[in-house]
Protein backbone atom coordinates (compact mmCIF):
# COMPACT_ATOMS: atom_id res chain seq x y z
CA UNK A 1 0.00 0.00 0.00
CA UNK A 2 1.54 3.33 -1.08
CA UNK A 3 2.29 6.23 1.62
CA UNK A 4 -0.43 8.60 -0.30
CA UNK A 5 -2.79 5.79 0.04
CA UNK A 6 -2.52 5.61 4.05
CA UNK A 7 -3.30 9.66 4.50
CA UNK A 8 -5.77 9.85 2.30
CA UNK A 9 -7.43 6.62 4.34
CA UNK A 10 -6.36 8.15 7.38
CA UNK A 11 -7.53 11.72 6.43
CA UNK A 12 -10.66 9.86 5.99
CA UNK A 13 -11.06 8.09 9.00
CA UNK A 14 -9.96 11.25 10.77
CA UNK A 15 -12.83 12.98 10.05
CA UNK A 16 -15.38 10.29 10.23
CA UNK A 17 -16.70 11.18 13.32
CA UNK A 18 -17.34 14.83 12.43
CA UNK A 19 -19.54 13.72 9.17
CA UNK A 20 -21.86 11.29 10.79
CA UNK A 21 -24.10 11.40 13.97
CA UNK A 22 -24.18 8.13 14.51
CA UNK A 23 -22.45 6.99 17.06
CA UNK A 24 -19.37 4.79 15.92
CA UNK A 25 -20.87 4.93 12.62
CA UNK A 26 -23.95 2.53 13.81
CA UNK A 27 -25.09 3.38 16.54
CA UNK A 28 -28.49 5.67 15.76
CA UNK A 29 -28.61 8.05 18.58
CA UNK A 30 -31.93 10.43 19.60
CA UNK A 31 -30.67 13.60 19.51
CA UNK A 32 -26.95 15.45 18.03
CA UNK A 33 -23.71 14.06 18.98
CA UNK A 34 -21.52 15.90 21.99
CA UNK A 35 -18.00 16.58 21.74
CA UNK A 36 -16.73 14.26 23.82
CA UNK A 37 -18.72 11.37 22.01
CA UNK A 38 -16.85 12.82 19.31
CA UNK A 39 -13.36 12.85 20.75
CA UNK A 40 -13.83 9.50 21.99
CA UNK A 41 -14.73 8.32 18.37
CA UNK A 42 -11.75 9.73 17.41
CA UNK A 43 -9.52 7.82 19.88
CA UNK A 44 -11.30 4.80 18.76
CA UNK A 45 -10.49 5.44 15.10
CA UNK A 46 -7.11 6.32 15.71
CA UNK A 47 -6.14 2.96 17.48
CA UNK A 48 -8.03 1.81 14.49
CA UNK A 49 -5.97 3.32 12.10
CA UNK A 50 -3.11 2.38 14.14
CA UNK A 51 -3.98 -1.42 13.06
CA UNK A 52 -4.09 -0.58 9.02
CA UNK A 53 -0.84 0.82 9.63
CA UNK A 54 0.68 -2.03 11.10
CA UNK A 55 -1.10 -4.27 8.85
CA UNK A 56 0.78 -2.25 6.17
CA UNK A 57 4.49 -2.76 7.55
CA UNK A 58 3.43 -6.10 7.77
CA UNK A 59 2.63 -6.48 4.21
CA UNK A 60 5.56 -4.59 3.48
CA UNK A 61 8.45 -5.68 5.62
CA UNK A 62 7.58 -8.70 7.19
CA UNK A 63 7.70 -7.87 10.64
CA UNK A 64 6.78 -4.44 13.12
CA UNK A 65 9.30 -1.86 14.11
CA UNK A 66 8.74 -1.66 18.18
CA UNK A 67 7.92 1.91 18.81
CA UNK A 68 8.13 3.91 21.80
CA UNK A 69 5.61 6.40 23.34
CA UNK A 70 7.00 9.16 21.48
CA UNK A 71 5.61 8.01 18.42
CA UNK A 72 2.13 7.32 19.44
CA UNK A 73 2.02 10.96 20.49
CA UNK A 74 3.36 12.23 17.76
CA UNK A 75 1.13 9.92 15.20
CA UNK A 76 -2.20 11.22 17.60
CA UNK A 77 -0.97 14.51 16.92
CA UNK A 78 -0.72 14.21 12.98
CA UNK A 79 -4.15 12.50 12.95
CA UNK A 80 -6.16 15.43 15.43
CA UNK A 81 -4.23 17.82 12.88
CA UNK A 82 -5.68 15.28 9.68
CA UNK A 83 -9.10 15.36 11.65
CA UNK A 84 -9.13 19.60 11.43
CA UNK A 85 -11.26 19.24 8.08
CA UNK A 86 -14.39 17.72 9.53
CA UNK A 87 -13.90 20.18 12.83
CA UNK A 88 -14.41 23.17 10.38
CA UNK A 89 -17.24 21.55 8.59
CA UNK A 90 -19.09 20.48 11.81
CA UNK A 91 -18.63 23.83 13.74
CA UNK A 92 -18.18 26.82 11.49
CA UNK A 93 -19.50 25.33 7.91
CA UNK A 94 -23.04 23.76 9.28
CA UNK A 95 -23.49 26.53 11.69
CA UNK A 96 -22.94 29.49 8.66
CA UNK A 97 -25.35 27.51 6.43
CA UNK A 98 -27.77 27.19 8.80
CA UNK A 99 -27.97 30.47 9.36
CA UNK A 100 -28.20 32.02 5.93
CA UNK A 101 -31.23 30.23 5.71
């Protein structure tokens, strides 16, 4: 799988949980999403994303490179920064629209 394949997927799953109010993309809740349900998502989904990553270097090395915890930071860091797309769409794009009508 090729580099610009993984951030676009990631970019993706990034901003999944600012797209859908659902929560964990199934679960039909009765009224709007919080932000933490939100954040929490996002943890989910980037532990998730953490697997397709690893399932990559599997496919192609063969075997894991043991990280340390200043990677995982760093990674959660790139994907909040990935994740700033659907932030902007949920909380300054929706709310403009909504009121110009």
């Amino acid at each position: 799988m090729s580099p610009t394949i993984l951030i676009l997927l990631f970019l993706t799953i990034a901003n999944l949980p600012w797209f859908t109010e659902r929560a964990l993309l199934v679960i039909p809740l009765s009224k709007e999403k919080s932000v933490f349900i939100r954040l929490i998502e996002l943890v989910i989904l980037y532990f998730a994303s953490l697997l397709v990553a690893i399932a990559a270097e599997i496919q192609f090395s063969g075997d894991v490179f043991p990280q340390q915890w200043e990677f995982f930071v760093t990674t959660f860091c790139l994907f909040l920064v990935l994740s700033v797309p659907g932030v902007v769409y949920r909380y300054q794009w929706l709310p403009m629209t909504n009121k110009l009508r």
